[in-house]
Protein backbone atom coordinates (compact mmCIF):
# COMPACT_ATOMS: atom_id res chain seq x y z
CA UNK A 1 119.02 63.81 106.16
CA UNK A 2 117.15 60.43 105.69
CA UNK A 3 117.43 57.44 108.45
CA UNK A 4 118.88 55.51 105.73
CA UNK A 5 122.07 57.96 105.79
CA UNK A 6 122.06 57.78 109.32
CA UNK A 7 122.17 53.84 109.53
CA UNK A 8 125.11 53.56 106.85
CA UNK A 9 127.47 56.09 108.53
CA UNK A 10 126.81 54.76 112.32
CA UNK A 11 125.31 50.88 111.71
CA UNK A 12 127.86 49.89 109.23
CA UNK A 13 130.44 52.58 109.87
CA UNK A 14 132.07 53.93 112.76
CA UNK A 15 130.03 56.73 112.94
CA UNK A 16 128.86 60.13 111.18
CA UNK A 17 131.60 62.85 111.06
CA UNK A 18 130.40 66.38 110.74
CA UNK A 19 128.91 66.68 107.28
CA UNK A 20 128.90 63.39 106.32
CA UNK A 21 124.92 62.16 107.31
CA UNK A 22 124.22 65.06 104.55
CA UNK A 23 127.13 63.97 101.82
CA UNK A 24 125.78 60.40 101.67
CA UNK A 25 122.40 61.15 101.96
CA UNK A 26 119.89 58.74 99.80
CA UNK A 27 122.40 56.69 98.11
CA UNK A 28 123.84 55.05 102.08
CA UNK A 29 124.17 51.46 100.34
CA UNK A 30 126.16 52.60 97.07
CA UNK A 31 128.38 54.65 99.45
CA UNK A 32 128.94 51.87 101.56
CA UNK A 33 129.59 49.00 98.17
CA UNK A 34 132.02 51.56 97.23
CA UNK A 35 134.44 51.25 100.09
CA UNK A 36 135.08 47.64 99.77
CA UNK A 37 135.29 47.29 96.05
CA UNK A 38 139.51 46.97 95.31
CA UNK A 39 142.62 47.30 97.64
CA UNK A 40 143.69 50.28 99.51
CA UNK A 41 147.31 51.17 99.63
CA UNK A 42 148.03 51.50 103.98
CA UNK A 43 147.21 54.85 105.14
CA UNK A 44 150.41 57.02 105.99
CA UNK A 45 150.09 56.85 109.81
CA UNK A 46 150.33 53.07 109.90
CA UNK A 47 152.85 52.72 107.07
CA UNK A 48 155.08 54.80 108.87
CA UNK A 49 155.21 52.51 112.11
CA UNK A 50 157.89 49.62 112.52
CA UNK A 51 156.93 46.24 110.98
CA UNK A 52 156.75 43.02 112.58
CA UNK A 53 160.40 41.66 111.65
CA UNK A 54 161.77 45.38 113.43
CA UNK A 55 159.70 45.06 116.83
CA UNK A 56 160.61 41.45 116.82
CA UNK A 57 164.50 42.32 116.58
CA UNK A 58 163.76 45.30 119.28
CA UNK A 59 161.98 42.64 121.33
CA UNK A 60 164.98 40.17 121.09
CA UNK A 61 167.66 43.02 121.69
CA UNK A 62 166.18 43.70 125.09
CA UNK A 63 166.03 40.12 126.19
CA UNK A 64 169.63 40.15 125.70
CA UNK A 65 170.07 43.14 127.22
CA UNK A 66 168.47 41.94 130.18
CA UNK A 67 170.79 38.62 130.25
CA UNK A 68 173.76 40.12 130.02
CA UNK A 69 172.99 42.44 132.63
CA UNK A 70 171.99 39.63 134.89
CA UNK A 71 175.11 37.57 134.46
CA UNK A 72 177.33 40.81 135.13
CA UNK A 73 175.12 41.47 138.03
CA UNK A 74 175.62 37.75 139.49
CA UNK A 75 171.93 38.22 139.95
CA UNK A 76 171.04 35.28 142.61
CA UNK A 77 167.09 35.93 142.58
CA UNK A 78 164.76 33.11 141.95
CA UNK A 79 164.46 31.80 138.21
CA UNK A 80 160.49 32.63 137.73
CA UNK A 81 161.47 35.86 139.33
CA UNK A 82 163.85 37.13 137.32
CA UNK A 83 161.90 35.58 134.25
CA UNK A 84 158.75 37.72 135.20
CA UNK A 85 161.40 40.80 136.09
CA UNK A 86 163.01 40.72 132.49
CA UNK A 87 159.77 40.20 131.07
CA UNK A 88 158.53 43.40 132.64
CA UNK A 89 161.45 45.49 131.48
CA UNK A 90 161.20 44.30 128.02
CA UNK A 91 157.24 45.13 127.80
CA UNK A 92 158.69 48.95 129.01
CA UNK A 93 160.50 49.14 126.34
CA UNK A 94 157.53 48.15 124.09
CA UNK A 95 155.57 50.34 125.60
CA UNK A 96 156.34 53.50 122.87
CA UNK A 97 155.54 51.47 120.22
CA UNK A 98 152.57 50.36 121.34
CA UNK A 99 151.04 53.77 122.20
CA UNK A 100 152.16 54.93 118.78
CA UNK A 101 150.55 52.06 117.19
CA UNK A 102 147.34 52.72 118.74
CA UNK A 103 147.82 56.38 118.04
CA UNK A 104 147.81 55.68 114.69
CA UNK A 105 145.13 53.56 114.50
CA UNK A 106 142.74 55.35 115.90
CA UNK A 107 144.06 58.47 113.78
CA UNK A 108 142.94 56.74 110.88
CA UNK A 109 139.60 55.39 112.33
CA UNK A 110 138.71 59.25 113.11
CA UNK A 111 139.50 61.03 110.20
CA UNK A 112 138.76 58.16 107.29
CA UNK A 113 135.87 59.15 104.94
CA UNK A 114 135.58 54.99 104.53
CA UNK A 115 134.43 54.03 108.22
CA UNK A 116 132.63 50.97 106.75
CA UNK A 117 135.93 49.60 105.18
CA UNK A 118 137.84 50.72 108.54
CA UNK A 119 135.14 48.75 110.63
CA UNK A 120 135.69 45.44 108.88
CA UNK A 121 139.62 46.04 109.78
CA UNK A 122 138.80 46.09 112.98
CA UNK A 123 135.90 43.18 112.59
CA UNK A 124 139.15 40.81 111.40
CA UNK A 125 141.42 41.99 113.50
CA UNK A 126 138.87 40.96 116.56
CA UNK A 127 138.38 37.62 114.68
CA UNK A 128 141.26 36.42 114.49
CA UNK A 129 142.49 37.90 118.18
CA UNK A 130 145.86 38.14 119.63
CA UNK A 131 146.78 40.10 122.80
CA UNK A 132 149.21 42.60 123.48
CA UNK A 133 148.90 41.57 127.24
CA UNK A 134 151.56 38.69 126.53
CA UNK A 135 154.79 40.02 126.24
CA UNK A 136 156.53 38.51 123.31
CA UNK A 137 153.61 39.80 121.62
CA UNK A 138 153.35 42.99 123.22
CA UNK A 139 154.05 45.34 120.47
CA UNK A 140 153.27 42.88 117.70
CA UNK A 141 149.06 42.87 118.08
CA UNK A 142 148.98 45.67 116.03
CA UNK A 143 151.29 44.27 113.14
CA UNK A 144 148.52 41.99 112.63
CA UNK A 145 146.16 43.93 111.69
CA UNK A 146 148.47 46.16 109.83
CA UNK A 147 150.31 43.39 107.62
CA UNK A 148 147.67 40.45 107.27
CA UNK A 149 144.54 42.23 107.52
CA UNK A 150 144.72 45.75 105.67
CA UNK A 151 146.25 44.34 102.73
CA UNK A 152 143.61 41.19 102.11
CA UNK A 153 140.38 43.18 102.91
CA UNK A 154 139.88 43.09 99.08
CA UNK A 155 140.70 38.81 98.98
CA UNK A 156 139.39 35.95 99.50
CA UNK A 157 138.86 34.60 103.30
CA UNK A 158 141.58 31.81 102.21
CA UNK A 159 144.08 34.29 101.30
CA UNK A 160 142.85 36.07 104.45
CA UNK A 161 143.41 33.33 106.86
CA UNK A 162 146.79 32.22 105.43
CA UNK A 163 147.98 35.30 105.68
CA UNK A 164 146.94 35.87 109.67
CA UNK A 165 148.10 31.81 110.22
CA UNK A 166 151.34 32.85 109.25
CA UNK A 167 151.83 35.92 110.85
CA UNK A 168 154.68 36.04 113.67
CA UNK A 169 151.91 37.19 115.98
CA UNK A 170 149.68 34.62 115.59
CA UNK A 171 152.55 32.03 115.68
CA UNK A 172 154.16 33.90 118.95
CA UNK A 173 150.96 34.55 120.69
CA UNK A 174 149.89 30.84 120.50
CA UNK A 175 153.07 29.40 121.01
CA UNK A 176 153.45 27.44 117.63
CA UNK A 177 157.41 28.08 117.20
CA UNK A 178 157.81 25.84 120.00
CA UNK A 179 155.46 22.94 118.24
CA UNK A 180 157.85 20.28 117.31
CA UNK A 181 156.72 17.08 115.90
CA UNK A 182 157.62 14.05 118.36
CA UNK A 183 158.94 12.08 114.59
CA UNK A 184 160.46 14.81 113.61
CA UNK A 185 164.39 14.91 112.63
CA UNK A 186 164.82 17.55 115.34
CA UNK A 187 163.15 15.60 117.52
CA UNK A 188 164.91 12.12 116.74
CA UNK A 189 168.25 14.31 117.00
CA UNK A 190 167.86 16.08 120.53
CA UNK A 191 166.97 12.34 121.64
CA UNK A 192 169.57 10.78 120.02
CA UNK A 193 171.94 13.89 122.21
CA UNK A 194 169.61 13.28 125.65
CA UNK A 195 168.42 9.53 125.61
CA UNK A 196 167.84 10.03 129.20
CA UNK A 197 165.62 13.10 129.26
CA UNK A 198 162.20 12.26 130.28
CA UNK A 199 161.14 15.86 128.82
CA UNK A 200 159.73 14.78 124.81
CA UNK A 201 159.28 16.96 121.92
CA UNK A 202 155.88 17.14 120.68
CA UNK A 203 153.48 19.42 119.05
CA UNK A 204 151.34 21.90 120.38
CA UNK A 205 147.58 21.99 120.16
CA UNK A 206 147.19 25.79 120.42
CA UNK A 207 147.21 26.85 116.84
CA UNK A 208 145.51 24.61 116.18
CA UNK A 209 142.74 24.51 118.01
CA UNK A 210 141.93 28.02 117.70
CA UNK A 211 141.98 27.80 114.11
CA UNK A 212 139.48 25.46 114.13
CA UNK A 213 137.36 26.93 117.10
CA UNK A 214 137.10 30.18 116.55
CA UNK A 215 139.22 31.31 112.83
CA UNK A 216 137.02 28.84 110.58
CA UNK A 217 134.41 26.19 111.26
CA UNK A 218 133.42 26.99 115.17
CA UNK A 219 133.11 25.22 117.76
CA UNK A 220 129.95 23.20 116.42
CA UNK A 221 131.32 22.45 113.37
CA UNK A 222 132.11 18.84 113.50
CA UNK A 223 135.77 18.66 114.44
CA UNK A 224 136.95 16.40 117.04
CA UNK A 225 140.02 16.15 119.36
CA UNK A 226 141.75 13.75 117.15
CA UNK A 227 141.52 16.31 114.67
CA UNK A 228 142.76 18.90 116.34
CA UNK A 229 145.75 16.43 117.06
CA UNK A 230 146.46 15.88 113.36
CA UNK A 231 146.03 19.56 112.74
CA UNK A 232 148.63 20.36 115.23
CA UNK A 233 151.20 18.06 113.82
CA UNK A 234 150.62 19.52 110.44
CA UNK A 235 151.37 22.57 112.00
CA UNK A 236 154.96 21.67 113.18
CA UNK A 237 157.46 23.39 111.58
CA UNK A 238 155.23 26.32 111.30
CA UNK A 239 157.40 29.07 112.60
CA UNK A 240 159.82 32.19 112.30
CA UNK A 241 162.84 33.23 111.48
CA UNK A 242 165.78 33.70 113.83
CA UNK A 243 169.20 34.79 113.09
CA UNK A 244 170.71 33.10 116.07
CA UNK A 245 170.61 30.50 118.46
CA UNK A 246 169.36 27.08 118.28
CA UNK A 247 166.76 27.92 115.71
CA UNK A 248 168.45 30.03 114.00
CA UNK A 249 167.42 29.64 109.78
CA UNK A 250 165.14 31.71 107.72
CA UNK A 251 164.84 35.57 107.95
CA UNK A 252 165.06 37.11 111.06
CA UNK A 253 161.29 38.14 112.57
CA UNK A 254 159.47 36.56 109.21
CA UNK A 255 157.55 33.20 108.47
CA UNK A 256 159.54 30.76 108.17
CA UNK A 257 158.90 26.90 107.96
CA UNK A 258 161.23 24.91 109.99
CA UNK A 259 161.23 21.55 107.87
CA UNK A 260 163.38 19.60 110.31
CA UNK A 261 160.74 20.17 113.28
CA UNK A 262 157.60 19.03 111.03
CA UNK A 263 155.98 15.86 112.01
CA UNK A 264 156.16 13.56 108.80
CA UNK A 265 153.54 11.36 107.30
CA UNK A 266 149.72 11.38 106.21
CA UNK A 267 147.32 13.00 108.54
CA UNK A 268 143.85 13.36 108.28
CA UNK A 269 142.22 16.39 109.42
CA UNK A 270 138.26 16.76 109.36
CA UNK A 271 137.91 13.69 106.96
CA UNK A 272 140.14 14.33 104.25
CA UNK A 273 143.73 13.06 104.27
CA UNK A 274 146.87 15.48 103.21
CA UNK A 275 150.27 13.87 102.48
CA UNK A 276 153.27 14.75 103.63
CA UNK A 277 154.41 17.88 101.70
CA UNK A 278 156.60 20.62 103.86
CA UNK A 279 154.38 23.56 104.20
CA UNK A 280 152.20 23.19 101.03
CA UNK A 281 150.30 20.29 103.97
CA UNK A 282 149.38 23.46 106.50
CA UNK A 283 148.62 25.72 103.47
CA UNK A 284 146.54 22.71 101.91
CA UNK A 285 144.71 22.60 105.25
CA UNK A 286 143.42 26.08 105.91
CA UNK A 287 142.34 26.31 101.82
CA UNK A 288 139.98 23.36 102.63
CA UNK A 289 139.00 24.86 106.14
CA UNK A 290 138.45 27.83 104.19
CA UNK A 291 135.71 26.84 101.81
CA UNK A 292 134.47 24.48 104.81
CA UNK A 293 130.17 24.67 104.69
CA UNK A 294 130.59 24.78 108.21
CA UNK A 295 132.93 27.51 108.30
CA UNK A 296 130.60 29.95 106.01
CA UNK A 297 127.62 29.43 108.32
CA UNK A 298 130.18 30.26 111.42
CA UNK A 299 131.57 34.16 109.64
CA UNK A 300 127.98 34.50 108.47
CA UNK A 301 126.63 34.09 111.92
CA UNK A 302 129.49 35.72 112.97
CA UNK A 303 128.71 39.34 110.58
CA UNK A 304 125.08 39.36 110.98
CA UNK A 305 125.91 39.21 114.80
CA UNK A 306 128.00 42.47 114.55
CA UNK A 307 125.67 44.43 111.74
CA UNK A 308 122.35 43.29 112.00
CA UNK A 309 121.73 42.03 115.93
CA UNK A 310 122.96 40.35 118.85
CA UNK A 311 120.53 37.60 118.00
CA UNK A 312 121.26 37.18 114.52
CA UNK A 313 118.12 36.66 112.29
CA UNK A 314 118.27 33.15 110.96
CA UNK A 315 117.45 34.89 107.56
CA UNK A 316 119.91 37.00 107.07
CA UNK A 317 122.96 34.58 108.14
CA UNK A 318 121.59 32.01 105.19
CA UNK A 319 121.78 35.02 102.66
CA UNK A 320 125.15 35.57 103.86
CA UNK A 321 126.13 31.52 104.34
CA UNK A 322 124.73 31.75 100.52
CA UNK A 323 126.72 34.51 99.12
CA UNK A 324 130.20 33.49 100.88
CA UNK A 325 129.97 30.24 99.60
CA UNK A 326 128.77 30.93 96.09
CA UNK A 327 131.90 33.19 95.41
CA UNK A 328 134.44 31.21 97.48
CA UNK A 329 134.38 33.33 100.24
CA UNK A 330 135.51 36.53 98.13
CA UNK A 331 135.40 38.79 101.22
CA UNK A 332 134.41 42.11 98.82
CA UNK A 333 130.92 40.73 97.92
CA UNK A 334 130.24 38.98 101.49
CA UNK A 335 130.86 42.25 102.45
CA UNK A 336 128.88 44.32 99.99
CA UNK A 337 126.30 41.29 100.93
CA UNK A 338 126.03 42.93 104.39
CA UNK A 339 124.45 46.43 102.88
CA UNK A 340 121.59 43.91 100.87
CA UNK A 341 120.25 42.80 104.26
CA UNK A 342 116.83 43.89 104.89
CA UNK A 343 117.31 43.56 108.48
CA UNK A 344 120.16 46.09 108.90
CA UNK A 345 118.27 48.82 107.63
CA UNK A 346 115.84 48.69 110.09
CA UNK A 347 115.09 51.97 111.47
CA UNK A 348 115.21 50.73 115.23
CA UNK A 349 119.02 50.42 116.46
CA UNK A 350 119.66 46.53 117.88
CA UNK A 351 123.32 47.30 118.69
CA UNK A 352 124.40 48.50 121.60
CA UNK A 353 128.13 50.26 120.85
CA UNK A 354 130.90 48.77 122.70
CA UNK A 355 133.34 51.07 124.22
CA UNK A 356 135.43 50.63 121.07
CA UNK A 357 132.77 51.56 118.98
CA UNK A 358 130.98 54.22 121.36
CA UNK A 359 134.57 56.48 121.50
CA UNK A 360 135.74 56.05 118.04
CA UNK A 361 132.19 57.88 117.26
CA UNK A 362 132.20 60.26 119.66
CA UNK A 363 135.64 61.51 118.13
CA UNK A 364 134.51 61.47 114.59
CA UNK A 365 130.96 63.21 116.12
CA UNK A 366 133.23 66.10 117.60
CA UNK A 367 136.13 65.86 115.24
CA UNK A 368 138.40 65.59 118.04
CA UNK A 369 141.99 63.78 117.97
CA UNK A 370 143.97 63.66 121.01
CA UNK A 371 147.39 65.58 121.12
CA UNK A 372 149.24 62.65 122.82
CA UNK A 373 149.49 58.76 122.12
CA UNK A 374 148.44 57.75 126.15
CA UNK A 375 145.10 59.98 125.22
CA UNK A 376 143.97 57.49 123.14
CA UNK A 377 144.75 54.72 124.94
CA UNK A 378 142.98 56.11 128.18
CA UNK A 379 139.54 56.62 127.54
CA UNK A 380 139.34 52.68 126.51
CA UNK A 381 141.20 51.52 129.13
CA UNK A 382 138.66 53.57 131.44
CA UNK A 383 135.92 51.66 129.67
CA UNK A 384 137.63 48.23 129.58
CA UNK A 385 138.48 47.52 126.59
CA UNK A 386 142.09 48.62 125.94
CA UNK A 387 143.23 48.29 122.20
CA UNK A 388 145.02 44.47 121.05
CA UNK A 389 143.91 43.37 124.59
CA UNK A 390 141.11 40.70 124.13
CA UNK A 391 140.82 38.74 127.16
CA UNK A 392 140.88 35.48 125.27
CA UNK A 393 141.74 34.28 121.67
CA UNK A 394 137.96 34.83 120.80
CA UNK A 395 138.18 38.38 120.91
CA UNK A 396 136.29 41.29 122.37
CA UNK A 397 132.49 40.10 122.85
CA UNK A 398 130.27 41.59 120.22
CA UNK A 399 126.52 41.56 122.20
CA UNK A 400 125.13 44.30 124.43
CA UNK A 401 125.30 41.93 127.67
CA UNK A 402 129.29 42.55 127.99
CA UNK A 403 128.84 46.58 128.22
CA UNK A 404 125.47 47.70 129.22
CA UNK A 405 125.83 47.12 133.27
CA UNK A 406 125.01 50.07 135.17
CA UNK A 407 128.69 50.68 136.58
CA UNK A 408 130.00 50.26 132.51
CA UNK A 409 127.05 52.98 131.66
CA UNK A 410 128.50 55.37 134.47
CA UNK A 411 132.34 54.99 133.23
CA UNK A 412 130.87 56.01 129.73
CA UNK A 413 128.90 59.25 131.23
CA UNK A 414 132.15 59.98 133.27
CA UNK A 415 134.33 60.01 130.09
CA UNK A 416 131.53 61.92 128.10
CA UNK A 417 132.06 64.63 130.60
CA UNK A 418 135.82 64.83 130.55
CA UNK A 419 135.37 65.31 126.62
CA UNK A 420 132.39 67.53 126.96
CA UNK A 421 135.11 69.64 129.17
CA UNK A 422 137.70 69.43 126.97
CA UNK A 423 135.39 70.35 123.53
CA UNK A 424 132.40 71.92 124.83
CA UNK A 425 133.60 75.97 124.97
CA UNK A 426 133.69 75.70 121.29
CA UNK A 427 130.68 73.43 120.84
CA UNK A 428 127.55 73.78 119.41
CA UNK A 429 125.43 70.47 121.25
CA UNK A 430 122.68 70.81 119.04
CA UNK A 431 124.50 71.38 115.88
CA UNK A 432 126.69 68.65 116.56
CA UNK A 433 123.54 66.02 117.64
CA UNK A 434 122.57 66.67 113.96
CA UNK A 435 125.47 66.04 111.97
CA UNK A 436 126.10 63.00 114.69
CA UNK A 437 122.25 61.25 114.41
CA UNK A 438 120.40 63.26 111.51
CA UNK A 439 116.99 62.15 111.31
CA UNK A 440 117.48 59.75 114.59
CA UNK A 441 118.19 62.63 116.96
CA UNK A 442 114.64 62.62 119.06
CA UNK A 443 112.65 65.16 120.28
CA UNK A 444 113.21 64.25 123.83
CA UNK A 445 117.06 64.64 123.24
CA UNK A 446 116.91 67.40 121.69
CA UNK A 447 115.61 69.19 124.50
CA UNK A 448 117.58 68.00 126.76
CA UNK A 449 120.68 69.06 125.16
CA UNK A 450 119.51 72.80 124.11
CA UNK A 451 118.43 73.09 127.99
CA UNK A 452 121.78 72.49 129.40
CA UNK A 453 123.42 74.61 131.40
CA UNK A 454 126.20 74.72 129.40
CA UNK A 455 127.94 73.48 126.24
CA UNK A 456 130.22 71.01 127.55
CA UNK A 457 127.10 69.74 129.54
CA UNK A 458 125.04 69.69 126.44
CA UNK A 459 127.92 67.74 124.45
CA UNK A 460 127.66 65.12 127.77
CA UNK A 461 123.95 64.89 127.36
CA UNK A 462 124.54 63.78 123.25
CA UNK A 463 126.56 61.48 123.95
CA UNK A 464 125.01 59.87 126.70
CA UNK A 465 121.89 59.60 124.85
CA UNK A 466 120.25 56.89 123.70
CA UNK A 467 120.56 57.29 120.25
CA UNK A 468 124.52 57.66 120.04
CA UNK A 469 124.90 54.70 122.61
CA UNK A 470 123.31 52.70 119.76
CA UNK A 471 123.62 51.80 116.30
């Protein structure tokens, strides 16, 4: 079982599954190029969860719910109050959906034989970052991944970020149904209806922002705040569907471009100037953002960062830069780039695993799938990082300094032993450190582990090791 096995089934995948260091053996990069090459359809356990448009109408039903009951109620408690109250009961009711969601995604990340395809989902899906810890978005993080992600792995990046732009929970988690443009004819109207109101329509920066931050040129790329300004009135309009209310237009819980709240007229947005032109301006946008030199250097950086090192070699991010900008960002050979890189296939590990990464391998390693939804979701939430949670819109941090503190170490030996308990009386440690780290597993290790007292101690010592806490 050669290191270069080894590397492709724990570097660039999610980590080796009994068997699998020996099935790849010397041919780790053609076994890798395989699994991006051509779409996938969705595996079964996330095409049978709701979509986007149902949790939105679920999500809507229980706001109601929670109105009606307040006005039959009399309910006298403060506004913010009750606002945080109905909020609260209306995540609850999320709640099932969520687990499931996670459920299934981890399913699939356990039992895939294409863990190098199933770690660039999850490398998007932390890209482009939206949090489940906001309510309206609650149950929606995961429809994300599931709707604009999975089914443009084998795209271009432009079709890529179009599709995540214009997702409801990108547009909900950064507030851009509310953006209004201040000329807009919704705007003119309501002040036409309140001439006195000193509260203005106006646009919202969020989007847009982001977008330009973190989803395409980064924040060294040579934007400025007038044009994320522009941007975000090129936005307005950009929103979803609602069958009632105010709003109401388009199809319930989908995209859908609100043409009276868009801000009319030319704006220019990092030097070039896009007419007026409904939602073909946004769409215009994010194609040129897209192909943006700035914006190939920022993903390059970006993948080299999560395959190579935390310090990405300058090297390696200019034969990346090179290759996403020669085939116009075509995401299947930037990706099938990443297995050319010299560096990665360096024998010495750079990357320490984040807790994502570090119990997503010890469950392929022991081929162990929890019985119950909350099981997955525990051992992450133990370790800090619970799933669609990001603390920020830039996503989980992707270097060693945000999980290697002594206390983070401990949690991870503290979890190893609950699993150890739970797989060890049918375990064999040193059988499993081999199909888990092949020709990595060292000497030192593997003494350890055949001197333990017991199984479930020996399966603690393997994954507590040095080798499996690194890729």
């Amino acid at each position: 079982m050669t290191i270069q096995a080894v590397i492709a089934t724990n570097r660039f995948g999610l980590g080796a599954r009994p068997g699998e260091i020996a099935q790849v053996s010397n041919d780790g990069q053609a076994w890798l190029t395989r699994q991006v090459q051509g779409p996938r359809p969705l595996p079964a356990e996330i095409a049978a969860l709701p979509g986007s448009a149902e949790v939105l109408r679920i999500y809507q039903e229980k706001r109601m719910e929670q109105q009606r009951a307040k006005r039959q109620d009399g309910d006298q408690t403060d506004a913010a109050e009750t606002v945080k109250r109905n909020f609260a009961a209306v995540r609850q009711a999320l709640v099932p959906i969520y687990l499931n969601q996670v459920a299934a995604r981890y399913q699939v990340a356990v039992k895939t034989p294409e863990s190098f395809r199933e770690r660039l989902v999850h490398f998007w899906t932390n890209h482009f970052a939206v949090s489940a810890d906001k309510p309206q978005v609650a149950a929606l993080a995961a429809t994300l991944e599931n709707e604009a992600i999975r089914p443009n792995l084998s795209g271009s990046f432009a079709q890529l970020l179009l599709a995540v732009e214009s997702h409801p929970a990108m547009i909900l988690y950064l507030d851009n149904q509310a953006s209004i443009g201040p000329n807009s004819k919704l705007a003119k109207r309501v002040a036409r209806r309140q001439p006195d109101s000193e509260r203005k329509l106006d646009s919202n920066e969020n989007l847009a922002r982001e977008i330009l931050e973190l989803h395409t040129l980064g924040v060294n790329g040579g934007y400025s705040q007038a044009d994320v300004t522009a941007f975000a009135r090129v936005l307005t309009g950009w929103s979803i569907g609602s069958a009632r209310g105010p709003l109401a237009g388009g199809e319930a819980g989908k995209f859908f471009f609100r043409e009276n709240a868009h801000e009319p007229g030319l704006q220019t947005v990092v030097g070039r100037r896009y007419a007026e032109d409904d939602a073909a301006q946004t769409q215009a946008v994010l194609r040129d953002l897209a192909s943006h030199p700035a914006t190939a250097i920022h993903l390059a950086t970006k993948l080299v960062r999560h395959f190579v090192a935390d310090t990405p070699p300058d090297a390696a991010v200019q034969r990346i830069r090179n290759v996403f900008v020669d085939s116009d960002g075509d995401l299947p050979t930037v990706h099938a780039a990443l297995t050319t890189l010299a560096q990665a296939w360096e024998a010495a590990p750079a990357k320490y695993k984040s807790p994502h990464e570090f119990v997503v391998s010890a469950f392929r390693g022991m081929e162990f799938i929890p019985l119950r939804a909350q099981q997955f979701v525990a051992p992450f939430q133990l370790l800090g990082q619970r799933p669609f949670t990001p603390g920020s819109p830039a996503g989980w941090p992707d270097t060693a300094a945000q999980w290697d503190g002594p206390d983070a170490l401990l949690k991870r030996i503290e979890w190893a032993t609950q699993l150890g308990e739970r797989v060890g009386a049918n375990a064999q440690p040193l059988q499993l450190a081999a199909n888990s780290l092949g020709a990595t597993l060292s000497e030192r290790t593997r003494t350890a582990i055949g001197r333990a007292a017991s199984a479930s101690q020996g399966v603690t010592l393997l994954l507590a090791s040095p080798e499996f806490i690194r890729r």
